[in-house]
Protein backbone atom coordinates (compact mmCIF):
# COMPACT_ATOMS: atom_id res chain seq x y z
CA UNK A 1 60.39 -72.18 -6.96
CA UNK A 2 61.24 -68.48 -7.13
CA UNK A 3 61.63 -66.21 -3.92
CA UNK A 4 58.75 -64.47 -2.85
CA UNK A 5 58.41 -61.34 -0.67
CA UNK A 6 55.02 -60.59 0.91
CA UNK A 7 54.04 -57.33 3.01
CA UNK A 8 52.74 -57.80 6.73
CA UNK A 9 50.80 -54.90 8.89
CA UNK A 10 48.49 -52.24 7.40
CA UNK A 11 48.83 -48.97 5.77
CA UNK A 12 46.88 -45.93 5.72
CA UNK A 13 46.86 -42.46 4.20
CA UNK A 14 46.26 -39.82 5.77
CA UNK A 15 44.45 -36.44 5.02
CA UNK A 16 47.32 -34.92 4.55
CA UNK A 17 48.55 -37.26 2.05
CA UNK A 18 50.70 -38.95 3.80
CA UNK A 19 51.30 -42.74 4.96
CA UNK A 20 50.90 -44.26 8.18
CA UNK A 21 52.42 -47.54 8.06
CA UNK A 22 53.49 -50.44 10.25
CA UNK A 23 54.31 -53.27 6.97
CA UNK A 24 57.13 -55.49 7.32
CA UNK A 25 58.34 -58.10 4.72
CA UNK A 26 58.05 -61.72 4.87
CA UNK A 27 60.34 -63.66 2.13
CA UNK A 28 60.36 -67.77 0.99
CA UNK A 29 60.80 -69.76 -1.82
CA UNK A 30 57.53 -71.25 -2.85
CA UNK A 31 55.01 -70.76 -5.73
CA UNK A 32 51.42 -69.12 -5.89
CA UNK A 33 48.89 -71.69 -6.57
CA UNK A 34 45.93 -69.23 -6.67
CA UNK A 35 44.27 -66.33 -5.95
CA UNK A 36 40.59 -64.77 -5.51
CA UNK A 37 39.06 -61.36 -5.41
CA UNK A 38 36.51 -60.24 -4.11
CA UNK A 39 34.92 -56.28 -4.26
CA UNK A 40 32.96 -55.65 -0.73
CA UNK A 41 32.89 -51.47 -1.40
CA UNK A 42 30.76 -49.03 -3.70
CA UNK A 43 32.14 -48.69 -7.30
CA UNK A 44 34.75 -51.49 -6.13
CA UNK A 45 36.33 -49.34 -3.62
CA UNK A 46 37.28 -52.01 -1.30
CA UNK A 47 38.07 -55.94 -1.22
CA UNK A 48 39.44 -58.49 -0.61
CA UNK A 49 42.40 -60.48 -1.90
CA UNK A 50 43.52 -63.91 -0.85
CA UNK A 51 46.75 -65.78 -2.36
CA UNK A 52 47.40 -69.10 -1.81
CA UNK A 53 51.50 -70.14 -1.90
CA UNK A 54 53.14 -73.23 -1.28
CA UNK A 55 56.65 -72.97 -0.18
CA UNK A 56 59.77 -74.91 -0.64
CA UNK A 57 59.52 -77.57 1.98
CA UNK A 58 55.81 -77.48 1.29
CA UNK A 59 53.91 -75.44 3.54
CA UNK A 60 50.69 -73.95 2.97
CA UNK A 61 50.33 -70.17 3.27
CA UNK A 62 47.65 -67.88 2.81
CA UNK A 63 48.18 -64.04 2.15
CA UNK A 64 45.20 -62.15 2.92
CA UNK A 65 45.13 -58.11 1.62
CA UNK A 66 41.98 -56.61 3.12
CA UNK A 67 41.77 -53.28 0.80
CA UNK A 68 40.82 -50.14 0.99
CA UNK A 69 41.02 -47.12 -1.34
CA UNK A 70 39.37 -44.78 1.07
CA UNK A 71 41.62 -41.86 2.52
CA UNK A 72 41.96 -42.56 6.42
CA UNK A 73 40.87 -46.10 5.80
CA UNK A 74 43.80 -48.91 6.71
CA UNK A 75 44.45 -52.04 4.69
CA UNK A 76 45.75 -54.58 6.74
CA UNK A 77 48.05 -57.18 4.92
């Protein structure tokens, strides 16, 4: 098992360039046992990404990254 560190909240950029964030990190010791993509924008501009981890003790957790590479557009983690 090797420790793991996952982002929570969304992110966005701004016009200006900058980021607008609220992502905070979630860590465990676990393992991924999969993951899946899938493209839901023009020219594969946005998606989806799930990973599936099981942890120490376990657990089953799901990390969902709902992606976006448009400029005032969050992803949400």
């Amino acid at each position: 098992m090797e420790e793991i560190e996952l982002q929570i909240g969304q992110i966005r950029t701004l016009q200006s360039g900058q980021t607008d964030e609220t992502l905070r990190p979630v860590k465990f010791k676990g393992e991924v046992l999969g993951s899946r993509e899938t493209y839901t924008g023009d020219n594969d501009t946005r998606g989806i990404t799930d990973t599936l981890y099981k942890t120490e003790d376990g657990r089953l957790i799901v990390h969902t990254e709902d992606w976006s590479r448009w400029q005032g557009e969050p992803s949400y983690y």
